[in-house]
C-alpha atoms as a PDB file:
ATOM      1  CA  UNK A   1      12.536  23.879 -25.288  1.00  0.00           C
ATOM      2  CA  UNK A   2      13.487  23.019 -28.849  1.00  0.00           C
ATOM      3  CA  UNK A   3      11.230  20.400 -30.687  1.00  0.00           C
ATOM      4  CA  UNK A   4      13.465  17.253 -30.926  1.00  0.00           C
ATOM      5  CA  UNK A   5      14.552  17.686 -27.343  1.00  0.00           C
ATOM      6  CA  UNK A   6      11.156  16.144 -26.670  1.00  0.00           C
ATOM      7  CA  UNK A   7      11.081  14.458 -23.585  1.00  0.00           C
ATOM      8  CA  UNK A   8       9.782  11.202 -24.002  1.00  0.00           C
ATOM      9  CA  UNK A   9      11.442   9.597 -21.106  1.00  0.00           C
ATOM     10  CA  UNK A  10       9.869  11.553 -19.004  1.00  0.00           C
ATOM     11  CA  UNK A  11       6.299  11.659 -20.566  1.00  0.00           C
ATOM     12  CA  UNK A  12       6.437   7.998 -20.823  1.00  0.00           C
ATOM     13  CA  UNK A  13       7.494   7.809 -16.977  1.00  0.00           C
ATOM     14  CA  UNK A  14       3.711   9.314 -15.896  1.00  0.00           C
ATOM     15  CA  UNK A  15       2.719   5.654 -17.131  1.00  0.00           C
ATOM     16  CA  UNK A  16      -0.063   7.271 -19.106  1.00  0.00           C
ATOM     17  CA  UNK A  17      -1.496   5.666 -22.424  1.00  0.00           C
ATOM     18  CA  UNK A  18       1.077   6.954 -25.048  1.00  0.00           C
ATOM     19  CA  UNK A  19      -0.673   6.290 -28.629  1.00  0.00           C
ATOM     20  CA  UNK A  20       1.488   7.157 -31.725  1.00  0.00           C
ATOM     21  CA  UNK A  21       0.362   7.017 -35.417  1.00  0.00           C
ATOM     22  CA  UNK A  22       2.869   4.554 -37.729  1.00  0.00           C
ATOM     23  CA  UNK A  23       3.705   6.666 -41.234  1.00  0.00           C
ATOM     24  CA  UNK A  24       4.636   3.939 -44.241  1.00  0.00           C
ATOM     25  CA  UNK A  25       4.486   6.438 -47.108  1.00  0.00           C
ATOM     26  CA  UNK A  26       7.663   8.882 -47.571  1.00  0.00           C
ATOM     27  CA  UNK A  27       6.706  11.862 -47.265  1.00  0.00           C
ATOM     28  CA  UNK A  28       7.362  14.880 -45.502  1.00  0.00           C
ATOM     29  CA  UNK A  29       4.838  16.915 -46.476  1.00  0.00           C
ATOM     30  CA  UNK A  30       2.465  14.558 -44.967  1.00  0.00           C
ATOM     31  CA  UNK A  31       4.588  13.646 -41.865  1.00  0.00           C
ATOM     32  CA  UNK A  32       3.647  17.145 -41.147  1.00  0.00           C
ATOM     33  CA  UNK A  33       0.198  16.931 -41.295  1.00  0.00           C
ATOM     34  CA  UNK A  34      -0.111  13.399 -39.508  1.00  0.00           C
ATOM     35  CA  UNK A  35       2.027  14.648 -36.433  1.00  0.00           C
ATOM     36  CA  UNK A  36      -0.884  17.198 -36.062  1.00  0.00           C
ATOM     37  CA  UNK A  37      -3.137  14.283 -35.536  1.00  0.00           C
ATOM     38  CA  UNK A  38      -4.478  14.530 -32.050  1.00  0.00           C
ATOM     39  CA  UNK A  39      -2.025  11.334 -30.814  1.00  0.00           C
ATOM     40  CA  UNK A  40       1.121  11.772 -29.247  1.00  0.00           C
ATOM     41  CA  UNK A  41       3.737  10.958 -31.610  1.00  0.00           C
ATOM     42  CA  UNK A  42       4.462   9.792 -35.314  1.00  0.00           C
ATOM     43  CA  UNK A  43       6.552   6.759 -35.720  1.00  0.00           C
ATOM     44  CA  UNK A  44       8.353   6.148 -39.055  1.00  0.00           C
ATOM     45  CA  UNK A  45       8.325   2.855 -40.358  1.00  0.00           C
ATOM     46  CA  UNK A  46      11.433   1.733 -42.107  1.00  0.00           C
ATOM     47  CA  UNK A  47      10.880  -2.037 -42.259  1.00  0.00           C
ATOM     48  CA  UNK A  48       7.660  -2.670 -43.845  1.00  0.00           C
ATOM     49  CA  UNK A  49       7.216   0.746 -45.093  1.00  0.00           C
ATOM     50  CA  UNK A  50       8.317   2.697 -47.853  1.00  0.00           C
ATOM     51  CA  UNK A  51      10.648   5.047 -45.800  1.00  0.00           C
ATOM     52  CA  UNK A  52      14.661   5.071 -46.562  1.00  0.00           C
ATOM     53  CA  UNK A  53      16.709   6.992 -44.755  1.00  0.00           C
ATOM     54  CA  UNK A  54      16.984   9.892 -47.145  1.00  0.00           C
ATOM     55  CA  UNK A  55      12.999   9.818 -46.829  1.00  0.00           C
ATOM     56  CA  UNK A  56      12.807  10.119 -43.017  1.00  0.00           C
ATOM     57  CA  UNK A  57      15.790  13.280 -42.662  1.00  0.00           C
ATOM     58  CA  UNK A  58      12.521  15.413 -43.560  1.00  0.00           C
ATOM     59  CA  UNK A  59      10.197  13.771 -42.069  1.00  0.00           C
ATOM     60  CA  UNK A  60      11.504  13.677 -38.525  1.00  0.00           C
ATOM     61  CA  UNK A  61      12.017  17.756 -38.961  1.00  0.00           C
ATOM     62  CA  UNK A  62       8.715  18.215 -39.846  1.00  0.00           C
ATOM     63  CA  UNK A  63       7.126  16.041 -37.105  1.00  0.00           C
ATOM     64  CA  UNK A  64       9.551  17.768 -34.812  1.00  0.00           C
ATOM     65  CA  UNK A  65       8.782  20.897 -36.028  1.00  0.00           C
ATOM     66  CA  UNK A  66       5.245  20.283 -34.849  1.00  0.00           C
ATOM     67  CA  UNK A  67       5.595  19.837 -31.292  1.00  0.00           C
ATOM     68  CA  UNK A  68       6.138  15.606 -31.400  1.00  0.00           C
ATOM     69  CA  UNK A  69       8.203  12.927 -30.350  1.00  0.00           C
ATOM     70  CA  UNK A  70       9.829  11.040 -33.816  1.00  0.00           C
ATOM     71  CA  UNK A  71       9.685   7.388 -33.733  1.00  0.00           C
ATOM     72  CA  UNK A  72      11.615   5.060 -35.981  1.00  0.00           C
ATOM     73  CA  UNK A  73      11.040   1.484 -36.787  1.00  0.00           C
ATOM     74  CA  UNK A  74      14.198   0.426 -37.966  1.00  0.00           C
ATOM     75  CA  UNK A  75      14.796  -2.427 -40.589  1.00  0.00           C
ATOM     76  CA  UNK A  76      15.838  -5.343 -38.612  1.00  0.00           C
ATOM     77  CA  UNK A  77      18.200  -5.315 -35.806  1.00  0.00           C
ATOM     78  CA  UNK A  78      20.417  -2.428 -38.308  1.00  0.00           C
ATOM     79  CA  UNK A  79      23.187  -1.334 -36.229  1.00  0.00           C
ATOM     80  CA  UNK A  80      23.841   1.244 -38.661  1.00  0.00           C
ATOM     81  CA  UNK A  81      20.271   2.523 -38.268  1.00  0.00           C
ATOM     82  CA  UNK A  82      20.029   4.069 -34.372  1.00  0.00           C
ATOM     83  CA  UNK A  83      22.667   6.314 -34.329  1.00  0.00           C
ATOM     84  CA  UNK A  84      21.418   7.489 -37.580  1.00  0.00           C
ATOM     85  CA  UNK A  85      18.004   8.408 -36.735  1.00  0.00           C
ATOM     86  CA  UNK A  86      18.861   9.861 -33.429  1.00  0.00           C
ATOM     87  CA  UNK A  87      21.590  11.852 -35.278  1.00  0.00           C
ATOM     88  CA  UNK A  88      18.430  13.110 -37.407  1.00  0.00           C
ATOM     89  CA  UNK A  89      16.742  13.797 -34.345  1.00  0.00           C
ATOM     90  CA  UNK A  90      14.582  10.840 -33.824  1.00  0.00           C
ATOM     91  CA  UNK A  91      14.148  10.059 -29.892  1.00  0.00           C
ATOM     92  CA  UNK A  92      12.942   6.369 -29.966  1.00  0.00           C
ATOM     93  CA  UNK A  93      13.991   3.656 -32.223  1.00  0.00           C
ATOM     94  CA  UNK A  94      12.166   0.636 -32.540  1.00  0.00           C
ATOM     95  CA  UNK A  95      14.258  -2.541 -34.001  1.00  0.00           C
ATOM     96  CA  UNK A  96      12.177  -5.772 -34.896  1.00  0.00           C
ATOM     97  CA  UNK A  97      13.447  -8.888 -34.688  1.00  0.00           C
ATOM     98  CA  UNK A  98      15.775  -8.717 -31.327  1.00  0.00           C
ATOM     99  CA  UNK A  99      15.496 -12.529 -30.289  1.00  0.00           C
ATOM    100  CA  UNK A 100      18.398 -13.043 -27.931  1.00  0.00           C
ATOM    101  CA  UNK A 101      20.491 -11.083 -24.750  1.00  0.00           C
ATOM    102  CA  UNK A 102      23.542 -11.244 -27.761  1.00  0.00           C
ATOM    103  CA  UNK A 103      21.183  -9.195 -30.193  1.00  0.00           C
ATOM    104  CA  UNK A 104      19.836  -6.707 -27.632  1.00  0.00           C
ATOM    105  CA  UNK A 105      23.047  -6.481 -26.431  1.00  0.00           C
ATOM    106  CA  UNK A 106      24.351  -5.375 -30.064  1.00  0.00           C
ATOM    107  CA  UNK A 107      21.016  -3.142 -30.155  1.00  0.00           C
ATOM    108  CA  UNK A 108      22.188  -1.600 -27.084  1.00  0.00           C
ATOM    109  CA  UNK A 109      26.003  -0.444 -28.796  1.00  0.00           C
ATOM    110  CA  UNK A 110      24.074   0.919 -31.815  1.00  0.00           C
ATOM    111  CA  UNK A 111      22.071   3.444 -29.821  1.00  0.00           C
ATOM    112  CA  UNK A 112      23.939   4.483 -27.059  1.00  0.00           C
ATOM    113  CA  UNK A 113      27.350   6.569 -26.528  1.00  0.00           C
ATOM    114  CA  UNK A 114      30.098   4.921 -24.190  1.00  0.00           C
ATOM    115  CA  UNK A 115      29.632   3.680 -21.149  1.00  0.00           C
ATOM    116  CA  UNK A 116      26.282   2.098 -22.234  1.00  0.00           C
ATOM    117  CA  UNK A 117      27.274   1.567 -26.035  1.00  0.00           C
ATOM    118  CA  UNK A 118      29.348   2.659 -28.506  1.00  0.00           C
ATOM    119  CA  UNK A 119      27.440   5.380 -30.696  1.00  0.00           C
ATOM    120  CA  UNK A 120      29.742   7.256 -33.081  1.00  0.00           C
ATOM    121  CA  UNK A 121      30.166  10.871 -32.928  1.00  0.00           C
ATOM    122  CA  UNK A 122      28.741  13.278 -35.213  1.00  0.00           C
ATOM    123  CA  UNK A 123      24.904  14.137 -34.924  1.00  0.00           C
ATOM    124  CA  UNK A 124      24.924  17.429 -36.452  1.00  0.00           C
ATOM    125  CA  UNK A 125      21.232  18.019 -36.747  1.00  0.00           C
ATOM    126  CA  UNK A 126      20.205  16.674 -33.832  1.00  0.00           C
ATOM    127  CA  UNK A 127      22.563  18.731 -31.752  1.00  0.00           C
ATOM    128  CA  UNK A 128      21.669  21.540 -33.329  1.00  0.00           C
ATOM    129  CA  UNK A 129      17.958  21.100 -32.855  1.00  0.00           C
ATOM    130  CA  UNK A 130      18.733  20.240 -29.462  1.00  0.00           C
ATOM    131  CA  UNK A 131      20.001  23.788 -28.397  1.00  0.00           C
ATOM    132  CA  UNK A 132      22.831  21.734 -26.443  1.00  0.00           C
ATOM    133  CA  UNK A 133      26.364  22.176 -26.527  1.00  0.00           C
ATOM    134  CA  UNK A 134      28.227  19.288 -27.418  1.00  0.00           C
ATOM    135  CA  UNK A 135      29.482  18.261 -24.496  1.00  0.00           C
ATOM    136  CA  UNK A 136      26.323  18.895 -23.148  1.00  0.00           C
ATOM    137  CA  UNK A 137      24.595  16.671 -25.461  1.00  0.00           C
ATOM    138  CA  UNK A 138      26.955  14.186 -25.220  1.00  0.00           C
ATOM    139  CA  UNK A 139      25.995  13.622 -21.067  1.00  0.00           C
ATOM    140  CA  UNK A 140      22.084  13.995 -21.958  1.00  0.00           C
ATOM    141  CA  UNK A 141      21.709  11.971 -25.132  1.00  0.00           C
ATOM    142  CA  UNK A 142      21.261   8.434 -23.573  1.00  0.00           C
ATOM    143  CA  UNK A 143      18.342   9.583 -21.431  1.00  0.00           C
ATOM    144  CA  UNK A 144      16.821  11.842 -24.304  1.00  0.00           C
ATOM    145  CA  UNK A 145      17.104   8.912 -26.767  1.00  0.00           C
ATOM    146  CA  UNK A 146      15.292   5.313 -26.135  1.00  0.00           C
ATOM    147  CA  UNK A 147      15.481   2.134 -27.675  1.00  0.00           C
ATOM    148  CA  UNK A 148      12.866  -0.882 -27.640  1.00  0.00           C
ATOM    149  CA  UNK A 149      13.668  -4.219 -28.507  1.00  0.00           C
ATOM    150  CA  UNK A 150      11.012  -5.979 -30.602  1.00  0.00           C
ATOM    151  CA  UNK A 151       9.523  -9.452 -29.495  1.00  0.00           C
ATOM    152  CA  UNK A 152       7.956 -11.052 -32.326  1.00  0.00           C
ATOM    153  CA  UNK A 153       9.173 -14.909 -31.779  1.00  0.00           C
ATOM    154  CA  UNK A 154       8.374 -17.962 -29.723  1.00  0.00           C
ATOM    155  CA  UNK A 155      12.551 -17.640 -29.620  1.00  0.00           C
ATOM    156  CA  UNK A 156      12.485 -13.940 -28.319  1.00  0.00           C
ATOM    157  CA  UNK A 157       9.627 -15.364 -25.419  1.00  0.00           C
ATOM    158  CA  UNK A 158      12.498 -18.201 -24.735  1.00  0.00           C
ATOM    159  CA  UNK A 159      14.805 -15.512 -24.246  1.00  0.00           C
ATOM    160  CA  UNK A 160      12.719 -12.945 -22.661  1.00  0.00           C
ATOM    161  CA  UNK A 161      14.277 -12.599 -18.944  1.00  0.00           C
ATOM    162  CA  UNK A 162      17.873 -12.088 -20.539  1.00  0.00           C
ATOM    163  CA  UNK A 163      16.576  -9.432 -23.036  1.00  0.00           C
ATOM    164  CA  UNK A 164      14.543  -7.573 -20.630  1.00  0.00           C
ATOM    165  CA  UNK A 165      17.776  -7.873 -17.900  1.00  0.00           C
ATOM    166  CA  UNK A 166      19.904  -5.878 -20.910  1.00  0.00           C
ATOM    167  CA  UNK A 167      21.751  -2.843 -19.768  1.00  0.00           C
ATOM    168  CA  UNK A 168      20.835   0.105 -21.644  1.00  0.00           C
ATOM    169  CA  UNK A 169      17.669  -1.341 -22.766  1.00  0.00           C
ATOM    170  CA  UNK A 170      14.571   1.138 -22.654  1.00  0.00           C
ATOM    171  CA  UNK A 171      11.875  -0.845 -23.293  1.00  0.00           C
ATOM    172  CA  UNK A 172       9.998  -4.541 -25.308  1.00  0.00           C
ATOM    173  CA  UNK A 173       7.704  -3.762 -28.042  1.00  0.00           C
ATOM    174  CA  UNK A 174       5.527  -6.983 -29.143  1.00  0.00           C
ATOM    175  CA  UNK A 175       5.054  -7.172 -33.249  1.00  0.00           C
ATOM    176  CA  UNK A 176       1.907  -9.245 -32.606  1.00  0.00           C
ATOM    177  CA  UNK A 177       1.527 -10.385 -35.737  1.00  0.00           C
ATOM    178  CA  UNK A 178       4.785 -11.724 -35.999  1.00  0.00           C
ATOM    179  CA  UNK A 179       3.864 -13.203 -32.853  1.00  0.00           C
ATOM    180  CA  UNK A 180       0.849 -15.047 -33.786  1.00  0.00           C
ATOM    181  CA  UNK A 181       2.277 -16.148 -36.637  1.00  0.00           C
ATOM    182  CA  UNK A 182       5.201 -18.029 -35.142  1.00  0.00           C
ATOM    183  CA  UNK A 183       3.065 -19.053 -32.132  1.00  0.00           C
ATOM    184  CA  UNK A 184       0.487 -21.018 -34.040  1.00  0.00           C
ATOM    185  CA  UNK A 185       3.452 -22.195 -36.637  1.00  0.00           C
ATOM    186  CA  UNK A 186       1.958 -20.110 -39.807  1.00  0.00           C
ATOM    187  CA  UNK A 187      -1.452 -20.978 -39.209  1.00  0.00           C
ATOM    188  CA  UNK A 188      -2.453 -17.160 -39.249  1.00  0.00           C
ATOM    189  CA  UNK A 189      -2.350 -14.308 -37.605  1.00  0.00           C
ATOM    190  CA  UNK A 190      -4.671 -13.212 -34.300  1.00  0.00           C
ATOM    191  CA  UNK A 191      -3.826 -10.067 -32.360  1.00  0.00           C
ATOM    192  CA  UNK A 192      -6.111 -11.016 -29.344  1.00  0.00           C
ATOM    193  CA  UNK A 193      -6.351 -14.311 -29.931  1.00  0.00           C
ATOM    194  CA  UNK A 194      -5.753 -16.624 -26.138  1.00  0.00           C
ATOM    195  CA  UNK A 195      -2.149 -17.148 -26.867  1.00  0.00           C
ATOM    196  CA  UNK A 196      -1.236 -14.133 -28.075  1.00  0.00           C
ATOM    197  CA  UNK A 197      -2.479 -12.312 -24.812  1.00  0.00           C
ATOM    198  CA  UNK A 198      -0.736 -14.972 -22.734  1.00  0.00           C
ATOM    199  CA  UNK A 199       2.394 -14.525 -24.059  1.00  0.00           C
ATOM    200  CA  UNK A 200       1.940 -10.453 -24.161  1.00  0.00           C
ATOM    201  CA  UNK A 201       1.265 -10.830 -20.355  1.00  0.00           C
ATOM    202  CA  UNK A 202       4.453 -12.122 -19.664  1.00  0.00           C
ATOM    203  CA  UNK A 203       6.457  -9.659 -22.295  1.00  0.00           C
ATOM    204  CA  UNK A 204       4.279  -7.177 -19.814  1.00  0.00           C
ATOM    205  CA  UNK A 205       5.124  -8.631 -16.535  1.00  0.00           C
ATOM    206  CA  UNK A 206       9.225  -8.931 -17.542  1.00  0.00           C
ATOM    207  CA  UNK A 207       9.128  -5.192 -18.953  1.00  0.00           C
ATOM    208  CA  UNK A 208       7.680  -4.290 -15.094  1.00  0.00           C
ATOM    209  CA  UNK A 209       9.821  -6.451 -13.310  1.00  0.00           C
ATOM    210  CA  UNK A 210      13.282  -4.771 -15.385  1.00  0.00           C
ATOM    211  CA  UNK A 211      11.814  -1.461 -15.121  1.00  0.00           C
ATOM    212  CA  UNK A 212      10.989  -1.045 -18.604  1.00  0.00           C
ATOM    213  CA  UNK A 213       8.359   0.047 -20.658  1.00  0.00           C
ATOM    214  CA  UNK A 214       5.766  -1.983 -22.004  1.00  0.00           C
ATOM    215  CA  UNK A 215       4.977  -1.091 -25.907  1.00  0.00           C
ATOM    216  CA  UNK A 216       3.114  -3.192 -28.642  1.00  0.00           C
ATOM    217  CA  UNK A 217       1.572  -2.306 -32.051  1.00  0.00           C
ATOM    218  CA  UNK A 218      -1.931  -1.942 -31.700  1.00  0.00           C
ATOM    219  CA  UNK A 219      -3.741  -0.575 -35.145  1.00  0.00           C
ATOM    220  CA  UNK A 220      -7.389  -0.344 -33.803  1.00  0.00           C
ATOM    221  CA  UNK A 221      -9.310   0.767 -30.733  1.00  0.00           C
ATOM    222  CA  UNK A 222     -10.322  -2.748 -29.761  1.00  0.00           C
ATOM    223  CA  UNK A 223      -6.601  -4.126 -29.668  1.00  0.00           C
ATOM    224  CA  UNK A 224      -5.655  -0.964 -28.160  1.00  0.00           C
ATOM    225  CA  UNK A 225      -8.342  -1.749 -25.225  1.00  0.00           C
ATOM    226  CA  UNK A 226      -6.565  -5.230 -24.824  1.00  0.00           C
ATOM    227  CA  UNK A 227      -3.333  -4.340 -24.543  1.00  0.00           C
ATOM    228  CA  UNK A 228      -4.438  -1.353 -22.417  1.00  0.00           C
ATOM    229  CA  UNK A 229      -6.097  -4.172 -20.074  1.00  0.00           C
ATOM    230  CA  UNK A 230      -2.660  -6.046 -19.742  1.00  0.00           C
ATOM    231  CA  UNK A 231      -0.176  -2.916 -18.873  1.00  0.00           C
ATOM    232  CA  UNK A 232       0.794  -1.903 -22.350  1.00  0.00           C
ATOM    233  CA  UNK A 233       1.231   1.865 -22.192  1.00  0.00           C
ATOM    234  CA  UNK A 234       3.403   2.396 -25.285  1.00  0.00           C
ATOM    235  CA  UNK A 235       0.947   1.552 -28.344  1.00  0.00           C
ATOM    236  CA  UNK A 236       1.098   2.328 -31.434  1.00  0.00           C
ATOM    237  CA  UNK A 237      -2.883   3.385 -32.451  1.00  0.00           C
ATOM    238  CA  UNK A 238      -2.962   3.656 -36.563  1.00  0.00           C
ATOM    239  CA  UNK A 239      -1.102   3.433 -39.861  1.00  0.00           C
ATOM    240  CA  UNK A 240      -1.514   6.419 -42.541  1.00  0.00           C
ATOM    241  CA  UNK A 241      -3.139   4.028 -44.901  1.00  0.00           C
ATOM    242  CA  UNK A 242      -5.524   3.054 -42.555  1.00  0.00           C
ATOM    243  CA  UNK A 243      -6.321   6.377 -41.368  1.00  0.00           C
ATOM    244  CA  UNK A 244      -6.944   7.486 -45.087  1.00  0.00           C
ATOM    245  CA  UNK A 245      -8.925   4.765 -45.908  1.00  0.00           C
ATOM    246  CA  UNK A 246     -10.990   5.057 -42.799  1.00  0.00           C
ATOM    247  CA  UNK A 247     -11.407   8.809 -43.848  1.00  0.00           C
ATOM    248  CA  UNK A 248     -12.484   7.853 -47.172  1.00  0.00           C
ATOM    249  CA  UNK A 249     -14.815   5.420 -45.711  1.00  0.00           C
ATOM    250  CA  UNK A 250     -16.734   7.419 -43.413  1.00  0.00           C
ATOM    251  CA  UNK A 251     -16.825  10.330 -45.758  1.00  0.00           C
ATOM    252  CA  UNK A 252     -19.108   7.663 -47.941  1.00  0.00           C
ATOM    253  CA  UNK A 253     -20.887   6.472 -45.631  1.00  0.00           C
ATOM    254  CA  UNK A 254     -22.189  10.110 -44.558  1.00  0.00           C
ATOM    255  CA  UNK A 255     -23.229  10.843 -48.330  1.00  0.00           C
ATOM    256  CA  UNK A 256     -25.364   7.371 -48.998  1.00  0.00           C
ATOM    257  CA  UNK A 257     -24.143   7.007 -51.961  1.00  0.00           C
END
């Protein structure tokens, strides 16, 4: 089965931890090398990282050239930037930001070909990689593809039954730093702080009850075991900065010097 026709769908179905590592630096020579981290996927930041769209063409080949799922973060609630990442061969998009039924709705026309949205036409690359014929690809490409709608807001929580009851909606991812910071009104941020978890418990609970799945950014093994503990499945584990840093760090710490 060809690379980008990764399954992810059905891998994330099993309900099994799914840990991804979050790239910020452009490069595709190094998306290579991180998608051979032992995690499951590589997700591209385009928001807060580095990464245009010229940047991430190469970077989802390589990380599909390696065996994984490409992620994109996309910047904002783009509706220009779905169909171009899945047309690159992406299989997730993640868009921040998405803090009402009106804006998952419009999330929901980005990614997804008639009768669930209105995706345009013309994915060369990713039909190619897919090994499908068009029309083919054209039936399949809503269930190969997903899209999560970010909650980061004390609006998006407000909202959080009508976003979750979305047609064509995959899945809620919580930005829990954006969280904590407009749940405590600026006063800082606190990933597994009491009212953070509350709130994620419910973002939980609505993505069971709508048959959706649960994902949040995690960024270190103790958050990860939090979210873990409240049924998120879909969790992104560490950014390349992080990782190199850590690298760095350890490798010091083994010389004593």
């Amino acid at each position: 089965m060809p690379a980008a026709h990764f399954d992810l769908r059905a891998r994330l179905a099993t309900g099994e931890p799914f840990l991804f590592s979050w790239m910020s630096i452009p490069s595709g020579a190094l998306a290579a090398q991180v998608a051979r981290l032992p995690l499951d996927g590589v997700c591209l930041d385009m928001q807060h990282g580095m990464i245009g769209f010229s940047d991430a063409v190469p970077m989802i080949a390589a990380i599909n050239a390696a065996g994984k799922p490409a992620l994109v973060r996309s910047l904002w609630n783009d509706a220009a930037i779905p169909g171009q990442a899945f047309d690159a061969g992406a299989v997730c998009v993640i868009a921040p930001m998405v803090n009402s039924r009106a804006q998952a709705e419009a999330l929901v026309r980005a990614a997804k070909y008639p009768p669930l949205g209105a995706r345009s036409w013309g994915g060369y690359t990713a039909l190619q990689a897919s090994g499908l014929a068009p029309g083919d690809y054209l039936r399949e490409a809503n269930r190969m593809t997903m899209v999560f709608a970010m909650v980061e807001t004390v609006e998006a929580l407000e909202n959080l039954e009508e976003i979750a009851a979305t047609p064509g909606l995959d899945g809620l991812f919580v930005g829990p730093s954006d969280l904590s910071i407009t749940l405590s009104k600026g006063a800082g941020i606190d990933k597994t702080g009491k009212a953070t978890l509350a709130a994620m418990e419910k973002v939980s609970a609505a993505a069971r009850r709508h048959g959706l799945v649960a994902g949040a950014f995690g960024g270190s093994a103790d958050v990860i075991k939090a979210y873990l503990k409240i049924g998120f499945t879909f969790i992104a584990a560490a950014v390349d900065v992080d990782l190199l840093q850590a690298g760095a760090e350890k490798l010091r710490q083994s010389l004593q010097v």
